[in-house]
N, C-alpha and C. Protein backbone atom coordinates (compact mmCIF):
# COMPACT_ATOMS: atom_id res chain seq x y z
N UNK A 1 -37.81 -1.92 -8.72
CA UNK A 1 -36.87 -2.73 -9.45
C UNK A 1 -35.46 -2.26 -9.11
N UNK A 2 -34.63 -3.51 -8.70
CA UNK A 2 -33.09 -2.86 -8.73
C UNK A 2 -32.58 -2.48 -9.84
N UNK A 3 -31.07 -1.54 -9.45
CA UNK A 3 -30.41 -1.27 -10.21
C UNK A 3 -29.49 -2.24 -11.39
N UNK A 4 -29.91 -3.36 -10.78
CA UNK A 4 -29.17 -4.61 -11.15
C UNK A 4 -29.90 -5.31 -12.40
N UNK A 5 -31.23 -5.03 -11.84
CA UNK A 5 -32.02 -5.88 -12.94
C UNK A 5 -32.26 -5.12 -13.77
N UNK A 6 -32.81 -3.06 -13.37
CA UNK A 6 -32.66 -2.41 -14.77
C UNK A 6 -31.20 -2.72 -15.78
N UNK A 7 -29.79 -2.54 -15.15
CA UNK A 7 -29.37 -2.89 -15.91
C UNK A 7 -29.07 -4.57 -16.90
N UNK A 8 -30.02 -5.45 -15.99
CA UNK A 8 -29.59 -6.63 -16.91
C UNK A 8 -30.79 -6.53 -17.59
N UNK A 9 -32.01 -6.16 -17.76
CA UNK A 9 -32.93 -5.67 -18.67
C UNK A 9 -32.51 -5.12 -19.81
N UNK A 10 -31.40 -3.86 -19.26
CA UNK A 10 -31.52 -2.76 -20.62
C UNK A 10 -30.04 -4.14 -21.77
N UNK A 11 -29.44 -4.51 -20.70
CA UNK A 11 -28.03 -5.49 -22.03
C UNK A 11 -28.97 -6.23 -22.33
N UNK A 12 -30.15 -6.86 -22.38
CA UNK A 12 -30.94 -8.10 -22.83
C UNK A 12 -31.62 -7.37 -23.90
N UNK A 13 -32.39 -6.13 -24.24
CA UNK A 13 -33.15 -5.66 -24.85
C UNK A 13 -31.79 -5.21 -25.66
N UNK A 14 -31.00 -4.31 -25.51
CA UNK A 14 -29.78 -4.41 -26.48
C UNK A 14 -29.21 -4.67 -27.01
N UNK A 15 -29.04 -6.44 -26.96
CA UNK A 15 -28.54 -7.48 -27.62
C UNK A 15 -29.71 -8.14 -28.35
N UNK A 16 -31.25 -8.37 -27.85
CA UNK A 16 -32.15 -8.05 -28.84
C UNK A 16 -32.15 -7.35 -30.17
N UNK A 17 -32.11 -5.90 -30.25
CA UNK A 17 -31.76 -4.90 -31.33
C UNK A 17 -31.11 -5.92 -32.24
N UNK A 18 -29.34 -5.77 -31.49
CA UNK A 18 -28.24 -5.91 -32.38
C UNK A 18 -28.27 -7.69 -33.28
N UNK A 19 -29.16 -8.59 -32.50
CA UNK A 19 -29.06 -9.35 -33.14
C UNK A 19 -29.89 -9.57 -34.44
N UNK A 20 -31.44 -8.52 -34.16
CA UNK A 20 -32.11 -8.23 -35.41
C UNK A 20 -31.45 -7.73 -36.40
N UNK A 21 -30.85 -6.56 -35.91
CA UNK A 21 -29.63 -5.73 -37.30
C UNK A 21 -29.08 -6.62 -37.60
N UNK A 22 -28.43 -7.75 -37.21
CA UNK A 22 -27.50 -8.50 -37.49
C UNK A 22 -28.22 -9.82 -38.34
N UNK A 23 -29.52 -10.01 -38.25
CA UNK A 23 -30.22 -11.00 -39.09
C UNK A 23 -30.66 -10.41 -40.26
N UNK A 24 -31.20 -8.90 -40.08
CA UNK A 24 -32.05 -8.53 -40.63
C UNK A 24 -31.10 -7.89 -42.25
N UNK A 25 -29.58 -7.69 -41.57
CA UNK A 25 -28.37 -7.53 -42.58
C UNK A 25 -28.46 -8.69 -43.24
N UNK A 26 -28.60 -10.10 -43.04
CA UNK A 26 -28.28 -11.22 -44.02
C UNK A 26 -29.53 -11.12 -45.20
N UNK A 27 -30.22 -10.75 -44.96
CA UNK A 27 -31.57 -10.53 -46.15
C UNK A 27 -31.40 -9.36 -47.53
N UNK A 28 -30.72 -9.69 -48.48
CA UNK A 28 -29.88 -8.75 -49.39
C UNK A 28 -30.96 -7.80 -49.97
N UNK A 29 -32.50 -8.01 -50.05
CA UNK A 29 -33.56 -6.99 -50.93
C UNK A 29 -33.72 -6.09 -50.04
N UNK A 30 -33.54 -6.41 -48.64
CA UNK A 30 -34.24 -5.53 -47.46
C UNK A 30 -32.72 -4.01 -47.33
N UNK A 31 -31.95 -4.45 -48.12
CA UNK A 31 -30.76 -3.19 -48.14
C UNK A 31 -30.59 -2.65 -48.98
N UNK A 32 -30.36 -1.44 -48.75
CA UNK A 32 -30.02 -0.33 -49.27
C UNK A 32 -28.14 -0.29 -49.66
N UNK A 33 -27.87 0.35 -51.03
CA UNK A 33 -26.56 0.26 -51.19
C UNK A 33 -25.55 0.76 -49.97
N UNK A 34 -25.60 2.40 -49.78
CA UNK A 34 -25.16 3.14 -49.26
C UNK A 34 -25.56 2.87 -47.33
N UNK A 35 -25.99 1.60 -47.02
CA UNK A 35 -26.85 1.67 -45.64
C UNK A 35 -28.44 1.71 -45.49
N UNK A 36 -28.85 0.85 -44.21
CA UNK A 36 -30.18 0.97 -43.80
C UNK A 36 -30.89 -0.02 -44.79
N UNK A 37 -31.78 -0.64 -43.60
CA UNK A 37 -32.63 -1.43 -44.08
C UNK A 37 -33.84 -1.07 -43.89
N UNK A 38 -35.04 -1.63 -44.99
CA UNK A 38 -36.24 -1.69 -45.16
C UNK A 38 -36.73 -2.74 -43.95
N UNK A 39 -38.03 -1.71 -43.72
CA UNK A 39 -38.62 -3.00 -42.52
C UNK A 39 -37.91 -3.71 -41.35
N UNK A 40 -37.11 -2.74 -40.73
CA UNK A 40 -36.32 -3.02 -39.71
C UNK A 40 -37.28 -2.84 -38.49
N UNK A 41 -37.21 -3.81 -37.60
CA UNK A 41 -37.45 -3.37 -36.27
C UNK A 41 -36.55 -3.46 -35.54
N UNK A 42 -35.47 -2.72 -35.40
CA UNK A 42 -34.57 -3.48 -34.55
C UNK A 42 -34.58 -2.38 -33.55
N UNK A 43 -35.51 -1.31 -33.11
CA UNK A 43 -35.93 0.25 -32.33
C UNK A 43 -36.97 -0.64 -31.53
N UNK A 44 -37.32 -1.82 -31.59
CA UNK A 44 -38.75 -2.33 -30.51
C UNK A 44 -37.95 -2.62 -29.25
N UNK A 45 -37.28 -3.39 -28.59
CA UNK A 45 -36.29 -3.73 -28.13
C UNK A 45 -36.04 -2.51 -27.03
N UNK A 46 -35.39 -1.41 -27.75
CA UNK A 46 -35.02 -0.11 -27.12
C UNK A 46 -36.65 0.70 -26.59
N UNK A 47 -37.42 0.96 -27.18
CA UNK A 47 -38.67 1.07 -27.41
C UNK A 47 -39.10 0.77 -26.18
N UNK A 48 -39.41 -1.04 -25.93
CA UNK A 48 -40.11 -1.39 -24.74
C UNK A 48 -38.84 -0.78 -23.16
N UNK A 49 -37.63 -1.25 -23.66
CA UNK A 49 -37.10 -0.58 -22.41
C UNK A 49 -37.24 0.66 -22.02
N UNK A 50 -37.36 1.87 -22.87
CA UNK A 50 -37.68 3.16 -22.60
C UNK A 50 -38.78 3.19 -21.49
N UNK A 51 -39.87 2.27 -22.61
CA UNK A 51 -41.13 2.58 -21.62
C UNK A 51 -41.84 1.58 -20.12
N UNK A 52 -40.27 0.98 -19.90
CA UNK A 52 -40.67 0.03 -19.17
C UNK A 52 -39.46 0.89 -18.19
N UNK A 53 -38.78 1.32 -18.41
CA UNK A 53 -37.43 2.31 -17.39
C UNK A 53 -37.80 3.57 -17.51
N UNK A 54 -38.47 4.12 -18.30
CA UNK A 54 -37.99 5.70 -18.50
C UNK A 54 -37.02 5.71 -19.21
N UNK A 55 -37.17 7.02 -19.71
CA UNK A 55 -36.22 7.80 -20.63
C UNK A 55 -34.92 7.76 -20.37
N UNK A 56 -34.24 8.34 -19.63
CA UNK A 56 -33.02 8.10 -19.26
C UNK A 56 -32.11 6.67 -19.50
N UNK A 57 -32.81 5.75 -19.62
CA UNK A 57 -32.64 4.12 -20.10
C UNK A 57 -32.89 4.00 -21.09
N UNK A 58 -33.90 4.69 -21.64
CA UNK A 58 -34.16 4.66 -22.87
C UNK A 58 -32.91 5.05 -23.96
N UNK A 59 -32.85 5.80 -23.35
CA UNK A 59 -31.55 6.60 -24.13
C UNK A 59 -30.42 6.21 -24.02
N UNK A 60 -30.05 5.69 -22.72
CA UNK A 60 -28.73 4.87 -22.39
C UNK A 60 -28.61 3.74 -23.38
N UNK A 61 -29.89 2.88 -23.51
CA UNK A 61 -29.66 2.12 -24.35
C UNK A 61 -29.87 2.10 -25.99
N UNK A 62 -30.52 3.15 -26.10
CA UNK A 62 -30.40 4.05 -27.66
C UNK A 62 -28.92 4.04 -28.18
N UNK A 63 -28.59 4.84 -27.37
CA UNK A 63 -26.52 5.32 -27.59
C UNK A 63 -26.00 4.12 -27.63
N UNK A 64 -25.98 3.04 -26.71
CA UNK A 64 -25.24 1.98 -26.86
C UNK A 64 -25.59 1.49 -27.69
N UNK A 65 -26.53 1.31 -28.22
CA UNK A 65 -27.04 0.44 -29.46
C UNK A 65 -26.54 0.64 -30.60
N UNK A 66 -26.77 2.20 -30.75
CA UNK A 66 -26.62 2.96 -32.12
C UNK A 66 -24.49 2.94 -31.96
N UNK A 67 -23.82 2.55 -30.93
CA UNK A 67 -22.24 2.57 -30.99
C UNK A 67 -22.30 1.13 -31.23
N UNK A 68 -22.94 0.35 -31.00
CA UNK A 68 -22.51 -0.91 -31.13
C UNK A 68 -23.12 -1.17 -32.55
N UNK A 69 -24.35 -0.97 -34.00
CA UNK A 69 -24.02 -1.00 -34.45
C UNK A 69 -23.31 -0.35 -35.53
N UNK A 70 -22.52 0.63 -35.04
CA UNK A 70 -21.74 1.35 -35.74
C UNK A 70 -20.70 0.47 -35.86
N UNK A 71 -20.22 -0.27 -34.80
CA UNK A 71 -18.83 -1.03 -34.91
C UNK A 71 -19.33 -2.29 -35.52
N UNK A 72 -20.06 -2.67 -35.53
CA UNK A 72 -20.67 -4.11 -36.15
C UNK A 72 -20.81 -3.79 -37.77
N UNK A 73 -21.15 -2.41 -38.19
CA UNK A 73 -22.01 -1.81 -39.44
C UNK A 73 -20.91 -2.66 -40.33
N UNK A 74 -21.67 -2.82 -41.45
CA UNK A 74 -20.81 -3.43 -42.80
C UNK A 74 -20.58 -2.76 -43.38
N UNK A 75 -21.12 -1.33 -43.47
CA UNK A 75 -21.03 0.15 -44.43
C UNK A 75 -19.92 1.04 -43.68
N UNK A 76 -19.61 2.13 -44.40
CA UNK A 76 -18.81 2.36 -44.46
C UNK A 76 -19.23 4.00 -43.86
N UNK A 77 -18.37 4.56 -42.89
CA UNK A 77 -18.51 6.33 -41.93
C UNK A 77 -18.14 6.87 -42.76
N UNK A 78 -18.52 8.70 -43.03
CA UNK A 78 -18.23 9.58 -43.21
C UNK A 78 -17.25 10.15 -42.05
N UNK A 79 -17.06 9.90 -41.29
CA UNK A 79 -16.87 10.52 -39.82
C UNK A 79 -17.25 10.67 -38.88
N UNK A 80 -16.68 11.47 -38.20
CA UNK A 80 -17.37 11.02 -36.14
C UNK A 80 -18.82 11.75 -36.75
N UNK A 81 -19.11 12.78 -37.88
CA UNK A 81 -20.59 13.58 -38.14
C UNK A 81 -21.40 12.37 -38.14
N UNK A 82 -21.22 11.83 -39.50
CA UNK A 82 -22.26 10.70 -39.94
C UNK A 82 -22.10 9.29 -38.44
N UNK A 83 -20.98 9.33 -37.75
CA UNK A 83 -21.04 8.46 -36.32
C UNK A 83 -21.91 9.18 -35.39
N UNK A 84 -22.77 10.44 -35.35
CA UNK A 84 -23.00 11.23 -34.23
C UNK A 84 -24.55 10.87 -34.92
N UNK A 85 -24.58 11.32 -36.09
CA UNK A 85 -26.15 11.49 -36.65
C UNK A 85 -26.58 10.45 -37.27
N UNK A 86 -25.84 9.19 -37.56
CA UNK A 86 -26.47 8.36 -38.07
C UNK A 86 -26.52 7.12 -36.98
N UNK A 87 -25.85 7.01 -36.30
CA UNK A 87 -25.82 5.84 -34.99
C UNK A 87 -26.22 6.47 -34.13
N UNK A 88 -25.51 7.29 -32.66
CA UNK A 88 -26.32 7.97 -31.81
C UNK A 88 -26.75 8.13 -31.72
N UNK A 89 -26.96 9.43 -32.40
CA UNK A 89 -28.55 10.09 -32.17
C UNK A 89 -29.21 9.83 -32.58
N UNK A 90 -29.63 9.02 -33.73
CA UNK A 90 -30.74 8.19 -34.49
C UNK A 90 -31.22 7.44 -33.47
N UNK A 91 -30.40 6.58 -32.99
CA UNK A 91 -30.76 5.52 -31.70
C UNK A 91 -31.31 6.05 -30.59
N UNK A 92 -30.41 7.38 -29.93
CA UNK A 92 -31.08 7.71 -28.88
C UNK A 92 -32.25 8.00 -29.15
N UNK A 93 -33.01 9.06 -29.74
CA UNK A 93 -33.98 9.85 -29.75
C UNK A 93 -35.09 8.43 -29.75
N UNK A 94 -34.84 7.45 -29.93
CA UNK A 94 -36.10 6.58 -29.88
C UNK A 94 -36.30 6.23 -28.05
N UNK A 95 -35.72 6.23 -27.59
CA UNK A 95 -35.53 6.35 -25.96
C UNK A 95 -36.40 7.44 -25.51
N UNK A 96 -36.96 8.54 -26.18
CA UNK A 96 -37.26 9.48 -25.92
C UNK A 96 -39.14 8.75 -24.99
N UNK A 97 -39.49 8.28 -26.42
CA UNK A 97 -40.56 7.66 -25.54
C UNK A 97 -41.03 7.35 -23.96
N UNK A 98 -39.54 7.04 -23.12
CA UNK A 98 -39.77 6.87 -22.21
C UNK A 98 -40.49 8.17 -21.35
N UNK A 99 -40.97 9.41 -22.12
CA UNK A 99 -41.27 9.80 -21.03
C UNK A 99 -43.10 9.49 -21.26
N UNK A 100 -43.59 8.49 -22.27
CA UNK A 100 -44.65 7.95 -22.44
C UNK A 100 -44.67 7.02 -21.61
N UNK A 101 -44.21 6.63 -20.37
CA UNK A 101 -44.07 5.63 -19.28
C UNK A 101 -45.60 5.06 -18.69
N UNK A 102 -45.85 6.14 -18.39
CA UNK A 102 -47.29 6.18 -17.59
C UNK A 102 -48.14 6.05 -18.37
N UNK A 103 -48.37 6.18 -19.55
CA UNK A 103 -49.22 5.71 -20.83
C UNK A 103 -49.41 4.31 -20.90
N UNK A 104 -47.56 4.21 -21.06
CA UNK A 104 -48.00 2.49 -20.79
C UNK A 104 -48.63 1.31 -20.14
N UNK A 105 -48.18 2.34 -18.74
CA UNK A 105 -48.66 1.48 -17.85
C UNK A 105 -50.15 1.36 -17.36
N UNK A 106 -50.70 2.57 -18.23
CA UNK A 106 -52.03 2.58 -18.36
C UNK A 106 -52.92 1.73 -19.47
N UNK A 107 -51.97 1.54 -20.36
CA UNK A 107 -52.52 0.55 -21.30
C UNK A 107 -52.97 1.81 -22.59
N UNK A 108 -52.29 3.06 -22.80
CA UNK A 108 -53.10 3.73 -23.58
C UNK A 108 -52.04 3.51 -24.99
N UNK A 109 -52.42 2.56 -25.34
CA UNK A 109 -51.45 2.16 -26.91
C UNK A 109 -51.67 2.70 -28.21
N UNK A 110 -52.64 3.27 -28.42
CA UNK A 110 -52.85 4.21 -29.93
C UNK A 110 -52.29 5.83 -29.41
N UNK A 111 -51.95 6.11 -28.13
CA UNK A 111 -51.09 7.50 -27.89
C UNK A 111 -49.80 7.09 -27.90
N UNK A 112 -49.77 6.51 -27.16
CA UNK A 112 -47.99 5.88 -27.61
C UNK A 112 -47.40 5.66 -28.76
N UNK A 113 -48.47 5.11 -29.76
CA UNK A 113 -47.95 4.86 -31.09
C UNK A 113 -48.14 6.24 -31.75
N UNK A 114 -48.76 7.03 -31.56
CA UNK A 114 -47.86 8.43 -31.60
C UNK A 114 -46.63 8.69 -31.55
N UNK A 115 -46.50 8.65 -30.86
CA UNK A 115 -45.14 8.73 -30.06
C UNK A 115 -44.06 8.35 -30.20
N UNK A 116 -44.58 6.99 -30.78
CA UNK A 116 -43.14 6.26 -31.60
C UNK A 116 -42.90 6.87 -32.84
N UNK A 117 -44.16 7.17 -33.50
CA UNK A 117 -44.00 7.99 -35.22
C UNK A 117 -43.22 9.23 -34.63
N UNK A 118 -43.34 9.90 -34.18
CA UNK A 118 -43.16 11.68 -33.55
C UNK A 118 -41.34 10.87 -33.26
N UNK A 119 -41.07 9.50 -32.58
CA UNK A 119 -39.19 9.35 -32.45
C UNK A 119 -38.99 9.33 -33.73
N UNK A 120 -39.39 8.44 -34.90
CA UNK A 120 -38.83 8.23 -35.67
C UNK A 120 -38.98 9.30 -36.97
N UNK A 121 -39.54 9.99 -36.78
CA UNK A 121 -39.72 11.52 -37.34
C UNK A 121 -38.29 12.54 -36.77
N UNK A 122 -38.21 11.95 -35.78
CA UNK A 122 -36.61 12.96 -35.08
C UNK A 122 -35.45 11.77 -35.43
N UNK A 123 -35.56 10.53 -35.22
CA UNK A 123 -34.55 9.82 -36.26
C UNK A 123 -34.53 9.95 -37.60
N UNK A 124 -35.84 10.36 -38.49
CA UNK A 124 -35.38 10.37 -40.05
C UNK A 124 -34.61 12.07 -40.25
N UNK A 125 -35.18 12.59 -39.61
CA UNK A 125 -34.29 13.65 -39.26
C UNK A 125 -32.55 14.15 -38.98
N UNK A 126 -32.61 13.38 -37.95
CA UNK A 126 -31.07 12.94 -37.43
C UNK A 126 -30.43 12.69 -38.51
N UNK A 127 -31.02 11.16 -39.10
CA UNK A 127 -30.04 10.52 -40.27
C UNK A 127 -30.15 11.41 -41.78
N UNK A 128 -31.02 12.65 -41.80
CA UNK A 128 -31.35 13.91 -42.67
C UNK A 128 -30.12 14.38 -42.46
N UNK A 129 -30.08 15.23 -41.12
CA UNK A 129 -28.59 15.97 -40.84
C UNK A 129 -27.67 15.32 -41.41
N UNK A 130 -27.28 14.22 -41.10
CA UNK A 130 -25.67 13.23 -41.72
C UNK A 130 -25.80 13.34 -42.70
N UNK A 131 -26.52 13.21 -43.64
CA UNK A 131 -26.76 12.96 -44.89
C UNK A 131 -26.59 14.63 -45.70
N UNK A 132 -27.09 15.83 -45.40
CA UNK A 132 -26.91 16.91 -45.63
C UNK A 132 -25.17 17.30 -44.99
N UNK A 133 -24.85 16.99 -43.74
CA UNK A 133 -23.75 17.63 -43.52
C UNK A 133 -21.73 16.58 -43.78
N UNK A 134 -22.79 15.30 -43.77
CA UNK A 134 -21.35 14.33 -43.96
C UNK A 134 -21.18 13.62 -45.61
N UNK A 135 -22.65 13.58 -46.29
CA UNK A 135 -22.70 13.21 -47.45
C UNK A 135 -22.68 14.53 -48.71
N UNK A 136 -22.89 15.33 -48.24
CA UNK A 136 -23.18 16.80 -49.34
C UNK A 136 -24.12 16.93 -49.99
N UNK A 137 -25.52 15.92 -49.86
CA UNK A 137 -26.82 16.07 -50.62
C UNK A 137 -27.56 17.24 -49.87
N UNK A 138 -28.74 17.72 -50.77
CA UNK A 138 -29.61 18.55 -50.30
C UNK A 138 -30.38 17.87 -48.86
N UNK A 139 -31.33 18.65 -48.45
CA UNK A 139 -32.06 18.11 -47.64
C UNK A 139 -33.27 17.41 -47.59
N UNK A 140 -33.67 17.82 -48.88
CA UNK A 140 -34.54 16.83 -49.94
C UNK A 140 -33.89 15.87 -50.50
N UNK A 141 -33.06 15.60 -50.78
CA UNK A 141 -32.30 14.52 -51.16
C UNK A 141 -32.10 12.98 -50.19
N UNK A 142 -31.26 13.84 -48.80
CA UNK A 142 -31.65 13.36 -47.80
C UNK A 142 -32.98 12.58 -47.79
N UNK A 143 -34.36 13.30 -47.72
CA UNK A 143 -35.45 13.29 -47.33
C UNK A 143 -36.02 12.03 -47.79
N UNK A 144 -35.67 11.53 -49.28
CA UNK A 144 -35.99 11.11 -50.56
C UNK A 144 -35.15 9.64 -50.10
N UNK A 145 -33.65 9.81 -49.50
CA UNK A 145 -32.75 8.52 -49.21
C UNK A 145 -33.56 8.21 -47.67
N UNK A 146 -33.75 8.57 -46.89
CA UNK A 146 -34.00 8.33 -45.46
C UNK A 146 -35.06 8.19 -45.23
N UNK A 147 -36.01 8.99 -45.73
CA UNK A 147 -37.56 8.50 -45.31
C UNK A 147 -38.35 7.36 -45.53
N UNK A 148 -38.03 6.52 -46.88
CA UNK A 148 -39.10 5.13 -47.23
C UNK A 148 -38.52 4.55 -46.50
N UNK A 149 -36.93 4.44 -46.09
CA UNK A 149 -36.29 3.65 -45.24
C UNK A 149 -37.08 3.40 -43.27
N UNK A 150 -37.24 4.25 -43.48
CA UNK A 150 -37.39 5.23 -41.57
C UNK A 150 -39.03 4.80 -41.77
N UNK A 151 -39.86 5.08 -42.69
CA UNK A 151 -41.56 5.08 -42.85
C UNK A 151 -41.69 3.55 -43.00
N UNK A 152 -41.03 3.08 -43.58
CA UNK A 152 -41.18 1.34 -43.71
C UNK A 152 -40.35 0.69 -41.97
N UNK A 153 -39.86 1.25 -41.51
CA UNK A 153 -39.28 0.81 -40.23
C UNK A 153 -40.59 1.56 -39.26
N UNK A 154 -40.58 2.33 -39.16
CA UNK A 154 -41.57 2.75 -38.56
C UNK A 154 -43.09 2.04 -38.20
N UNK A 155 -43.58 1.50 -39.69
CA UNK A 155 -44.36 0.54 -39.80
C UNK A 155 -44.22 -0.76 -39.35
N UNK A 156 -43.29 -1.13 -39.50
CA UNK A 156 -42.73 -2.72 -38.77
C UNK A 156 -42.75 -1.99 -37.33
N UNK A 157 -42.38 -1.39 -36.83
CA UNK A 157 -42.42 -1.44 -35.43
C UNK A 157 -43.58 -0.83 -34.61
N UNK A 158 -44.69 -0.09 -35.52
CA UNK A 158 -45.85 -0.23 -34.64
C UNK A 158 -46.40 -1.25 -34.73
N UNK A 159 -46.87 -1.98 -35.86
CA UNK A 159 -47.42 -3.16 -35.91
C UNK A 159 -47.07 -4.20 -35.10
N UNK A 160 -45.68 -4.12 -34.87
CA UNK A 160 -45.47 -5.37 -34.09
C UNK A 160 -45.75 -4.52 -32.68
N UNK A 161 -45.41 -3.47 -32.81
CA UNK A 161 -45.58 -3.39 -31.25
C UNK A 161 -47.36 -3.16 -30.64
N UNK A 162 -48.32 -2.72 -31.88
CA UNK A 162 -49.55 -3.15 -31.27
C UNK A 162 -49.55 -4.70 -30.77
N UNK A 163 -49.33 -5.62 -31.68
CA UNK A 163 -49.39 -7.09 -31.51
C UNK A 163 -48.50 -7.42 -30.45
N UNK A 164 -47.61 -7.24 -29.48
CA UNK A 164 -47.11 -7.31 -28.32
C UNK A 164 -47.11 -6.84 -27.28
N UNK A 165 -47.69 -5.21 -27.64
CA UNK A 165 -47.32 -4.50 -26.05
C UNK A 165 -48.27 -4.69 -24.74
N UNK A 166 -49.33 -5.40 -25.24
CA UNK A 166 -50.27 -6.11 -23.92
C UNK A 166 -49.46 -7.24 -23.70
N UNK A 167 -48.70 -7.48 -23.89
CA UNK A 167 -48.34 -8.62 -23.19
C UNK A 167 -47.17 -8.53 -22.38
N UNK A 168 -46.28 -7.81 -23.06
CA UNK A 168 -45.02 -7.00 -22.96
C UNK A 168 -45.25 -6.26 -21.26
N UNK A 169 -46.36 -5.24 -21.77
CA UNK A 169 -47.19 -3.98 -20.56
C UNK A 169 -47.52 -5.27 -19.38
N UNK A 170 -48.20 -6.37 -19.28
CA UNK A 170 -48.61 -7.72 -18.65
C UNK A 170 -47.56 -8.25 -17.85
N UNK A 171 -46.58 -8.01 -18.17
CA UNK A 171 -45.72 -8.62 -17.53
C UNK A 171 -44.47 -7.99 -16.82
N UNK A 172 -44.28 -6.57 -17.53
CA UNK A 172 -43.78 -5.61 -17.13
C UNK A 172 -44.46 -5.35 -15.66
N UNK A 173 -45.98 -5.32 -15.14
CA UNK A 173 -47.19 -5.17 -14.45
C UNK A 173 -46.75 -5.91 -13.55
N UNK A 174 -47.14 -7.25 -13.57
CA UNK A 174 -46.47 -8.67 -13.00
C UNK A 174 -45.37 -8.43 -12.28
N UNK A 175 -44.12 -8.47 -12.90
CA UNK A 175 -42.49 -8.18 -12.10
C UNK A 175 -42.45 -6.75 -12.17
N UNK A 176 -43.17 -6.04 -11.55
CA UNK A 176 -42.92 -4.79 -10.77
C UNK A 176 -41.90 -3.94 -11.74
N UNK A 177 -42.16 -4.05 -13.03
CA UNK A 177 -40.75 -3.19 -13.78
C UNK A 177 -41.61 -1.72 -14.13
N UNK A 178 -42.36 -1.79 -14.13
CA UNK A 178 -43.14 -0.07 -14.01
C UNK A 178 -44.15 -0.13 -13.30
């Protein structure tokens, strides 16, 4: 695959994300006062590119995601901290997957979905840190704000991603993208 099409892949799956955050914001029960929504998938997107590029893409488009919706966000920063640990690196670390590449392309989808729990275990984490170092709560506190959030997202995005990634993996197969 060219360099051309990884990158018009990774802005297509990116603008994917941002337009879910951006729908998934108009739904007022699915939010939280302070930030973050319930039952978000807006990490599938980044997710399949990881494991359809590798990691390194994965992550490229993690970061961009997590800056773009920082500037889109309707809520309100603590600072570049809560900009580092609650957008960035929350976003990147789901990129991480990509080094589950060859899984995919093997079709081995109940290890992968490992894999996605094990990112978003280092994103409820991430958005733990901000929350302990930019908000002043404990880390249980944290734990208590970030986790039903992150465990209910988490859930939306294996489910959907059992129910897609043969097809997703199918076609990825097809146009030579792994």
């Amino acid at each position: 695959m060219s360099r051309t099409h990884k990158i018009t892949l990774t802005a297509m799956m990116i603008s994917m994300s941002v337009v879910i955050n951006q729908i998934l914001e108009l739904i007022p029960f699915l939010q939280l006062t302070d930030g973050g929504t319930f039952f978000s998938f807006t990490m599938l997107p980044i997710i399949f590119t990881a494991l359809m590029l590798g990691p390194l893409w994965g992550i490229f488009a993690g970061v961009t995601y997590g800056l773009l919706s920082f500037i889109l966000a309707r809520s309100s920063s603590a600072g570049i901290i809560s900009i580092i640990f609650d957008y960035v690196l929350a976003s990147s670390v789901v990129g991480l997957i990509g080094f589950m590449k060859r899984q995919f392309k093997s079709g081995k989808t109940w290890l992968i979905v490992a894999g996605i729990f094990g990112c978003f275990v280092l994103r409820c984490l991430s958005k733990t840190c901000s929350s302990v170092l930019a908000y002043n709560v404990s880390f249980i506190e944290g734990i208590i704000y970030n986790g039903p959030v992150d465990l209910s997202a988490v859930g939306m995005v294996i489910t959907l991603f059992i129910l897609t990634s043969k097809r997703v993996r199918k076609y990825a197969l097809s146009n030579s993208m792994i």
